[in-house]
PDB file of N, CA and C in Angstrom:
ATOM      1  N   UNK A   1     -97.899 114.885  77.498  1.00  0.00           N
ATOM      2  CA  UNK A   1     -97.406 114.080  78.589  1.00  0.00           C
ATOM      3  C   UNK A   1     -98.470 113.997  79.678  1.00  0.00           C
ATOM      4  N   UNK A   2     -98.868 113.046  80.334  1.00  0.00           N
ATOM      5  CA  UNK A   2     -99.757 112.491  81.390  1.00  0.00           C
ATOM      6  C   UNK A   2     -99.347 113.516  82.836  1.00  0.00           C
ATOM      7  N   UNK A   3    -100.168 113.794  83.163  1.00  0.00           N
ATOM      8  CA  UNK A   3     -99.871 114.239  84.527  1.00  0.00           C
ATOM      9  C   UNK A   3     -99.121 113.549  85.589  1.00  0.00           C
ATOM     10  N   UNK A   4     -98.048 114.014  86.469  1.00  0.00           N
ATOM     11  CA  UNK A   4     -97.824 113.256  87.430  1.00  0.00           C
ATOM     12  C   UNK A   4     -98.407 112.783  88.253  1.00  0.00           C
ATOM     13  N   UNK A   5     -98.708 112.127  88.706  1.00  0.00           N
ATOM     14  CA  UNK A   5     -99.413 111.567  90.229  1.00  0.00           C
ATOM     15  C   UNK A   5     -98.850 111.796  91.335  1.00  0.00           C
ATOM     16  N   UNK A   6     -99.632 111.551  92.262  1.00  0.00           N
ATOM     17  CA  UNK A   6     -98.839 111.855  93.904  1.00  0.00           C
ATOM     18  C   UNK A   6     -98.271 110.785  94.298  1.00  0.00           C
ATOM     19  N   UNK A   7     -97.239 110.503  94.744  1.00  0.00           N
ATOM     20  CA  UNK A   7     -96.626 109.067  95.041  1.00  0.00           C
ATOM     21  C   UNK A   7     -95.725 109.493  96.134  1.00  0.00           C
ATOM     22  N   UNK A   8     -95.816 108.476  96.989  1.00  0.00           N
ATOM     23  CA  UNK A   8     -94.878 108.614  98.338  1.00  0.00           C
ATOM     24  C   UNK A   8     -93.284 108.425  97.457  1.00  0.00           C
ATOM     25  N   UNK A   9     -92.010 108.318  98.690  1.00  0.00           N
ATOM     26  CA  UNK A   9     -91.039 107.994  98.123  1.00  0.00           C
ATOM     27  C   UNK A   9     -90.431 106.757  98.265  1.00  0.00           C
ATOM     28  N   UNK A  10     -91.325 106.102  99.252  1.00  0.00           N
ATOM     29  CA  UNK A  10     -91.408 104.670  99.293  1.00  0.00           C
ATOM     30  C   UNK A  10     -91.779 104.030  97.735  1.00  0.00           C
ATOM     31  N   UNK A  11     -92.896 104.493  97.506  1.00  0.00           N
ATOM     32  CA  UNK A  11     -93.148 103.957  96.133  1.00  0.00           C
ATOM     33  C   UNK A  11     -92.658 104.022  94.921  1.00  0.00           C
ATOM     34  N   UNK A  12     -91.249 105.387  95.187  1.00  0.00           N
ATOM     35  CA  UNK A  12     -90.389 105.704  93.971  1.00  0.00           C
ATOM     36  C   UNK A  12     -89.715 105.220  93.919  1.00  0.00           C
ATOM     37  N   UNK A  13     -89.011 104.650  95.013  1.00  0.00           N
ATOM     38  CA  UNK A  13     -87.862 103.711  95.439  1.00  0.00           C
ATOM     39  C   UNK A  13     -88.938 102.020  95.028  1.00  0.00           C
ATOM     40  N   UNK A  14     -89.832 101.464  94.978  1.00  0.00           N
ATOM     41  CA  UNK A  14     -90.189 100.342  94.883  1.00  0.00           C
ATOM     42  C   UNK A  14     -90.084 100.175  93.410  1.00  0.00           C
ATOM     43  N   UNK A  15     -90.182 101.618  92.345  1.00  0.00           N
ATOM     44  CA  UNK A  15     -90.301 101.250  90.873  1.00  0.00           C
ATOM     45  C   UNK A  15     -88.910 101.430  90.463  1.00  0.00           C
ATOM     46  N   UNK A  16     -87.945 102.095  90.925  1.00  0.00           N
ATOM     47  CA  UNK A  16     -86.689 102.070  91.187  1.00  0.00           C
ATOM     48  C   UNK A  16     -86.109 100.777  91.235  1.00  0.00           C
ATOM     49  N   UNK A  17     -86.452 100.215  92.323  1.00  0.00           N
ATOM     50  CA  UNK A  17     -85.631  98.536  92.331  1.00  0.00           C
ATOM     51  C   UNK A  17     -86.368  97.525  91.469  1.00  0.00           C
ATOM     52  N   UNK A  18     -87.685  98.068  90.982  1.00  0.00           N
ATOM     53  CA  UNK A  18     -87.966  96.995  89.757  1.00  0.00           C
ATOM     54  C   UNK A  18     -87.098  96.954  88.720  1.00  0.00           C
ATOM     55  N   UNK A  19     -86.514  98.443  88.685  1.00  0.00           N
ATOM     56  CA  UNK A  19     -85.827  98.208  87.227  1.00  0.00           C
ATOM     57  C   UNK A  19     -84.336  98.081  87.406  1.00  0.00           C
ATOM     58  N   UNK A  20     -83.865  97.316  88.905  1.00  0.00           N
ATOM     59  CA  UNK A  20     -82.610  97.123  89.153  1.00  0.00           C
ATOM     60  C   UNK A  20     -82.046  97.981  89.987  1.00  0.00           C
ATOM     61  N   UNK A  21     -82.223  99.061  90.344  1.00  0.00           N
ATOM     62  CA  UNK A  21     -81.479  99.583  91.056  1.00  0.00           C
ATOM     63  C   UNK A  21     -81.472  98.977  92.761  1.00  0.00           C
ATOM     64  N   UNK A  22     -80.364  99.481  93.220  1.00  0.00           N
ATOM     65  CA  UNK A  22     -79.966  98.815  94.802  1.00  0.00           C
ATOM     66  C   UNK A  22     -80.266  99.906  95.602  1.00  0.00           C
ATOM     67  N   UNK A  23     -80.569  99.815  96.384  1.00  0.00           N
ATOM     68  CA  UNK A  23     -80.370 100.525  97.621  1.00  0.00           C
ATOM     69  C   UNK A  23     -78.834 100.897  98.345  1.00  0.00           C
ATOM     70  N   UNK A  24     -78.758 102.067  98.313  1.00  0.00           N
ATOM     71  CA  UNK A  24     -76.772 102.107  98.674  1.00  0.00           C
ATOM     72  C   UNK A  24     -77.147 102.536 100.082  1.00  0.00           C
ATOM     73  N   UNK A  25     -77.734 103.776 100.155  1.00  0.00           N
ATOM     74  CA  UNK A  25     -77.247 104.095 101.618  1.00  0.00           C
ATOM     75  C   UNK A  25     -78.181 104.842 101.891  1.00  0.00           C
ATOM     76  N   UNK A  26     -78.953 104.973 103.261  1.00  0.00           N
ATOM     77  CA  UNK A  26     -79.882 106.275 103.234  1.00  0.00           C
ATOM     78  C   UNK A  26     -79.482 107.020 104.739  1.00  0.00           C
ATOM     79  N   UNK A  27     -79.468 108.325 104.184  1.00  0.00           N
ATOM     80  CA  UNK A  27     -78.845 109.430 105.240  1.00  0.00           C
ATOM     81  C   UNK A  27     -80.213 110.620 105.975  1.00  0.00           C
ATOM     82  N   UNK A  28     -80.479 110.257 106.585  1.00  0.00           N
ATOM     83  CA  UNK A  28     -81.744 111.247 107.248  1.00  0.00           C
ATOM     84  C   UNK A  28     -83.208 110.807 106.457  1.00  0.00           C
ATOM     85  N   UNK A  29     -83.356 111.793 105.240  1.00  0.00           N
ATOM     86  CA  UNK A  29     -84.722 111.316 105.441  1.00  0.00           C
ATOM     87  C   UNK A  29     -84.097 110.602 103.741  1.00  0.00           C
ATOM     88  N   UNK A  30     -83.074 111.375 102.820  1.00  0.00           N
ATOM     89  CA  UNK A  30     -83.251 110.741 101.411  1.00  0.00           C
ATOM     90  C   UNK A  30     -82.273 109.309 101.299  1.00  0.00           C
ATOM     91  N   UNK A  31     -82.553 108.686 100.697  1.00  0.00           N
ATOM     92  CA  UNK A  31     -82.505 107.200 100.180  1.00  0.00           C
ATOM     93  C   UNK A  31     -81.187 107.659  99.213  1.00  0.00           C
ATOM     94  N   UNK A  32     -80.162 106.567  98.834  1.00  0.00           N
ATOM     95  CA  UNK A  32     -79.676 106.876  97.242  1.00  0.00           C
ATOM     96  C   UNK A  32     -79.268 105.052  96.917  1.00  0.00           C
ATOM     97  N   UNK A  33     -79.835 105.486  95.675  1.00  0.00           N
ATOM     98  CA  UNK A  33     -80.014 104.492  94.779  1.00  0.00           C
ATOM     99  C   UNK A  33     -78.809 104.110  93.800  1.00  0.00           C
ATOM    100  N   UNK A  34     -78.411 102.900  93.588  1.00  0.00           N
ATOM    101  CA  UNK A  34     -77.335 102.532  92.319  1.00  0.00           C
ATOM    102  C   UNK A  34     -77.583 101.901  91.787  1.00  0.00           C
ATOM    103  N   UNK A  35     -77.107 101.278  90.515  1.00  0.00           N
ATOM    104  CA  UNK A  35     -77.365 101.067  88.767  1.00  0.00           C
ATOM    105  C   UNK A  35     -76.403 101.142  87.759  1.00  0.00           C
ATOM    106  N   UNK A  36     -75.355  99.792  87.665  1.00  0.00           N
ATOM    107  CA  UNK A  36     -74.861  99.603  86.252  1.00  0.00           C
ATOM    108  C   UNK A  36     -75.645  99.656  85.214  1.00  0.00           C
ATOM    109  N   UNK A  37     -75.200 100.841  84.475  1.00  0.00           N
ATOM    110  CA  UNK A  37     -76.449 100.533  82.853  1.00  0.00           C
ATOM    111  C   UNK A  37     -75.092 100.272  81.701  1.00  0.00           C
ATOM    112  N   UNK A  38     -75.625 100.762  80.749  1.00  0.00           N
ATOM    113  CA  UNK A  38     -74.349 100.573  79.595  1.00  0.00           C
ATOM    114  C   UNK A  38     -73.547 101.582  79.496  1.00  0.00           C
ATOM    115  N   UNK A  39     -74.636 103.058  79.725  1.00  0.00           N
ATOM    116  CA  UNK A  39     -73.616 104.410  79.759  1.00  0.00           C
ATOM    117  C   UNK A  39     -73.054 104.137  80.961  1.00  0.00           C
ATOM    118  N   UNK A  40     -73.034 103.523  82.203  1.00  0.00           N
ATOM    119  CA  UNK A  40     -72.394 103.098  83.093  1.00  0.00           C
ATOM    120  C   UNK A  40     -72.953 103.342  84.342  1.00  0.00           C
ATOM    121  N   UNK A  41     -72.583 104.255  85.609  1.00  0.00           N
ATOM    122  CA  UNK A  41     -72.938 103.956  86.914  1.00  0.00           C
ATOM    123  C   UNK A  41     -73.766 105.158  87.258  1.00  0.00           C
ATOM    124  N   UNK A  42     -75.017 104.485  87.524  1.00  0.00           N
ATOM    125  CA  UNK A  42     -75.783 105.287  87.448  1.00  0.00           C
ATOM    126  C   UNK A  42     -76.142 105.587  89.750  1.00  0.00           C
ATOM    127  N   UNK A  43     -76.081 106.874  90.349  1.00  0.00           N
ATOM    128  CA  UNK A  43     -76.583 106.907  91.962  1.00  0.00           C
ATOM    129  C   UNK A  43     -77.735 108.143  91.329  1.00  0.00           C
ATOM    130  N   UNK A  44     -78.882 107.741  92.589  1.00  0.00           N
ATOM    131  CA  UNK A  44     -79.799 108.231  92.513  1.00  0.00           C
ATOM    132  C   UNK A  44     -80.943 108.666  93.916  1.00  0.00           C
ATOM    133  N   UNK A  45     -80.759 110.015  94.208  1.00  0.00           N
ATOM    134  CA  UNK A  45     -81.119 109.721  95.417  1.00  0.00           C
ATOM    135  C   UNK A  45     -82.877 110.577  95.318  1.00  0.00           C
ATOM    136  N   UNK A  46     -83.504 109.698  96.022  1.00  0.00           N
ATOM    137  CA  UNK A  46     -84.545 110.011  96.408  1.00  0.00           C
ATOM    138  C   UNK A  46     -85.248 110.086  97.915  1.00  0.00           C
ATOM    139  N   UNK A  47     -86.030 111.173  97.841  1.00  0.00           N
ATOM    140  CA  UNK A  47     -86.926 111.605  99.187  1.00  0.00           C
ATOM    141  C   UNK A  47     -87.973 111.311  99.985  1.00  0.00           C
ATOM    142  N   UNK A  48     -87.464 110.488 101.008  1.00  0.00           N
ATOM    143  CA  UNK A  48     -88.038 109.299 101.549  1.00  0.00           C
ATOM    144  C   UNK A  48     -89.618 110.438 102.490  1.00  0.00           C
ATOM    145  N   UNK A  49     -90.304 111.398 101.346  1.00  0.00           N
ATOM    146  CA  UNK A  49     -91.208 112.019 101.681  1.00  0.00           C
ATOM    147  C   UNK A  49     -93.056 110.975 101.969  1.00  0.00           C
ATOM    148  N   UNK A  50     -94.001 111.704 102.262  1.00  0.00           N
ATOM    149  CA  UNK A  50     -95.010 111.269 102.186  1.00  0.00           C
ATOM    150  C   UNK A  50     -95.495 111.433 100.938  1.00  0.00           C
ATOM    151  N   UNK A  51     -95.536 112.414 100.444  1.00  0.00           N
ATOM    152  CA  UNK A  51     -95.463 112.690  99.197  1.00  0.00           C
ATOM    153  C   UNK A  51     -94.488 113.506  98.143  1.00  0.00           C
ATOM    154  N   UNK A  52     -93.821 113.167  97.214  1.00  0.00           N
ATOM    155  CA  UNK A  52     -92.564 113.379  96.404  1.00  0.00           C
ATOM    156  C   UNK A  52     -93.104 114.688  95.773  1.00  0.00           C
ATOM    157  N   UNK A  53     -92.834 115.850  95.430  1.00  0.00           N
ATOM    158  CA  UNK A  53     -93.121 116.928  95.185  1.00  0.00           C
ATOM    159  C   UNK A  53     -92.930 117.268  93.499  1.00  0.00           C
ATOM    160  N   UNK A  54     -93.972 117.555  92.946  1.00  0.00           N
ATOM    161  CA  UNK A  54     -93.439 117.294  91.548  1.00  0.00           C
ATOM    162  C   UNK A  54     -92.626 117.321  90.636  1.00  0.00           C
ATOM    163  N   UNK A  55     -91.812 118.813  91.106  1.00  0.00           N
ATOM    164  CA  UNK A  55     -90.930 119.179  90.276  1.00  0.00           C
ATOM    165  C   UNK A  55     -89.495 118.057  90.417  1.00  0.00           C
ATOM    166  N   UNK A  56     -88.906 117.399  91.967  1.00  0.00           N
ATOM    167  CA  UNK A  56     -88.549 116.256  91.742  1.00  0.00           C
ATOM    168  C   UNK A  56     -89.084 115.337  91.849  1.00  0.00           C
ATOM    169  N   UNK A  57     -89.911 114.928  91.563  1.00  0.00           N
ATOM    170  CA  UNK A  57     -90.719 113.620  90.607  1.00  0.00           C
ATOM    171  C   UNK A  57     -90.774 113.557  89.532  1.00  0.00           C
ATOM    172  N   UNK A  58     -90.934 114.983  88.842  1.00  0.00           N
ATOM    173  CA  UNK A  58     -90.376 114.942  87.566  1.00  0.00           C
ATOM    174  C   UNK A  58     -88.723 114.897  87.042  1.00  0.00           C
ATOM    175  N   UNK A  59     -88.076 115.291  87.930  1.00  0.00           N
ATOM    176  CA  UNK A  59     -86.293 115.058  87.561  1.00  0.00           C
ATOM    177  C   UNK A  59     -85.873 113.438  88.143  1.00  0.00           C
ATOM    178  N   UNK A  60     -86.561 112.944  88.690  1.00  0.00           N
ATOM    179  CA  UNK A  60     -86.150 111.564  88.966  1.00  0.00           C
ATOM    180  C   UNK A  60     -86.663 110.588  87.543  1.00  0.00           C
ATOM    181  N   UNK A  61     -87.706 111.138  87.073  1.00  0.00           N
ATOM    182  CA  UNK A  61     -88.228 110.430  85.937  1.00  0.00           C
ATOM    183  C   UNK A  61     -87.660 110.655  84.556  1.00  0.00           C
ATOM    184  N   UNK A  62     -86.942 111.608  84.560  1.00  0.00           N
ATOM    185  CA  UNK A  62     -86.219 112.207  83.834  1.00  0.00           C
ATOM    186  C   UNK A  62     -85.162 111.655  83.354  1.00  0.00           C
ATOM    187  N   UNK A  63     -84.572 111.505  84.512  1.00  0.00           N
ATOM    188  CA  UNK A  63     -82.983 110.852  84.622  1.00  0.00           C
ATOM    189  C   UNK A  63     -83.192 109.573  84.425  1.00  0.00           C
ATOM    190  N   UNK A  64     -83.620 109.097  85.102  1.00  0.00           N
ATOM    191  CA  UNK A  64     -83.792 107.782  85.447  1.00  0.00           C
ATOM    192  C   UNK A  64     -84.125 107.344  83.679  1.00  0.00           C
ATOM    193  N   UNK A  65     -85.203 107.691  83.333  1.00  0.00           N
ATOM    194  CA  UNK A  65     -85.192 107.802  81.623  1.00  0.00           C
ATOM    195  C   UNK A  65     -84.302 107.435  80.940  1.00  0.00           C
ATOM    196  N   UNK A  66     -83.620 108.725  80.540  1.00  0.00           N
ATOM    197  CA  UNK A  66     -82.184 108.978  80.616  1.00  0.00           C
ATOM    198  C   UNK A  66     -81.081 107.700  80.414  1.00  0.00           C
ATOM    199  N   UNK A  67     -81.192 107.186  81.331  1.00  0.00           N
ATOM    200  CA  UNK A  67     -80.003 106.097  82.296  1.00  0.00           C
ATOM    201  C   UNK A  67     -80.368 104.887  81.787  1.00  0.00           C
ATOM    202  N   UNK A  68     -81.668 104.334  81.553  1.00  0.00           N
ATOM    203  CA  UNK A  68     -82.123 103.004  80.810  1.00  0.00           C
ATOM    204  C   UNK A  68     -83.153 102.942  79.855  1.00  0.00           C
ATOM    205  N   UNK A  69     -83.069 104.127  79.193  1.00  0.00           N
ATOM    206  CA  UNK A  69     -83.331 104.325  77.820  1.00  0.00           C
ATOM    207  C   UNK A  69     -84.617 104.173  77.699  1.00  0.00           C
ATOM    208  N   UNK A  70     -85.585 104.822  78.714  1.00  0.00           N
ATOM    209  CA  UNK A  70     -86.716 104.239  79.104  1.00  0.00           C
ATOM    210  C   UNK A  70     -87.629 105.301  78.876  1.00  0.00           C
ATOM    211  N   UNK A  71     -88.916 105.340  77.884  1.00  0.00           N
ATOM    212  CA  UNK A  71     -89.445 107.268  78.034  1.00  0.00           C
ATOM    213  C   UNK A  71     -90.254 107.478  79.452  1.00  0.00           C
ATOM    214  N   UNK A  72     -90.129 108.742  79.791  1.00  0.00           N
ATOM    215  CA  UNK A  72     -90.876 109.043  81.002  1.00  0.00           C
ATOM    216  C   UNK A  72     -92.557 108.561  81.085  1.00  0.00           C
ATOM    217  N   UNK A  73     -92.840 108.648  79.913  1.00  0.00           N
ATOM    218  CA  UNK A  73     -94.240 107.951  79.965  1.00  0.00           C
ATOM    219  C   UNK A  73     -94.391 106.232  80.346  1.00  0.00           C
ATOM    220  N   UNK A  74     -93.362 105.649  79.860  1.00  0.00           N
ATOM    221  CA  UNK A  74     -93.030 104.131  80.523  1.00  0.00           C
ATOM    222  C   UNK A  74     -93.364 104.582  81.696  1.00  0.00           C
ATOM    223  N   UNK A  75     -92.459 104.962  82.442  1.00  0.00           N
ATOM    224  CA  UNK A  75     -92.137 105.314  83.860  1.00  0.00           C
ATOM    225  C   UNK A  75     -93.253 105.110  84.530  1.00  0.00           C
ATOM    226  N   UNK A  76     -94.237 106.580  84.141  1.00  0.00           N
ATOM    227  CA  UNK A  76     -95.078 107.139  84.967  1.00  0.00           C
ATOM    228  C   UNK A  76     -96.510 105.981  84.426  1.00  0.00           C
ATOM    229  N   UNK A  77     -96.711 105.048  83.606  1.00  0.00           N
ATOM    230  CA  UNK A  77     -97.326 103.953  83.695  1.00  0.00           C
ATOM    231  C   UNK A  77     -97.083 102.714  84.864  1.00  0.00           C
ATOM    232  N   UNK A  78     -95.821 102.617  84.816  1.00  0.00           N
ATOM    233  CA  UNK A  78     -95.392 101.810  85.717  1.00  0.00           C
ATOM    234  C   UNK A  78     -95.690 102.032  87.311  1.00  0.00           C
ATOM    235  N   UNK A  79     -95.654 103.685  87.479  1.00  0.00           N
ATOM    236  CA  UNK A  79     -95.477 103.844  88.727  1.00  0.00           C
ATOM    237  C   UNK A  79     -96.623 104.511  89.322  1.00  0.00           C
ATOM    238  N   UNK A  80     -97.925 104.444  88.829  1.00  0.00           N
ATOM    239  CA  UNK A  80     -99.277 104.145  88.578  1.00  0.00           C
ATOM    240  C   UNK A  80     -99.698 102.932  89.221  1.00  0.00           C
TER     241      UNK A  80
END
């Protein structure tokens, strides 16, 4: 698997709404995200940091995976 990169959470949230998700609500500093898929309703909140810290950068890529059947290596091309 490719290394993660450093990515703000602006920019997690920008590859986020490429692949559909909305913006629901953001409370202090984290964002949360929503998403009809087929397994169904997908919220997702992310950390409106300077930089996203890996270990959740890696569980957002994870899930998110997960949710639209997508491998984490897609992902982390995309969000490159």
């Amino acid at each position: 698997m490719p290394k993660l990169p450093q990515v703000s959470g602006a920019k997690a949230i920008k590859l986020l709404q490429s692949l559909g998700y909305t913006r629901l609500r953001q409370k202090g500093n984290h964002v949360t995200l929503r998403k009809v898929t087929s397994l169904g309703e997908h919220n997702i909140t992310v950390p409106m940091d300077k930089v996203v810290t890996k270990g959740t950068l890696n569980d957002i890529m994870t899930e998110v995976g997960l949710w639209n059947n997508i491998t984490k290596e897609e992902l982390l091309k995309r969000l490159r």
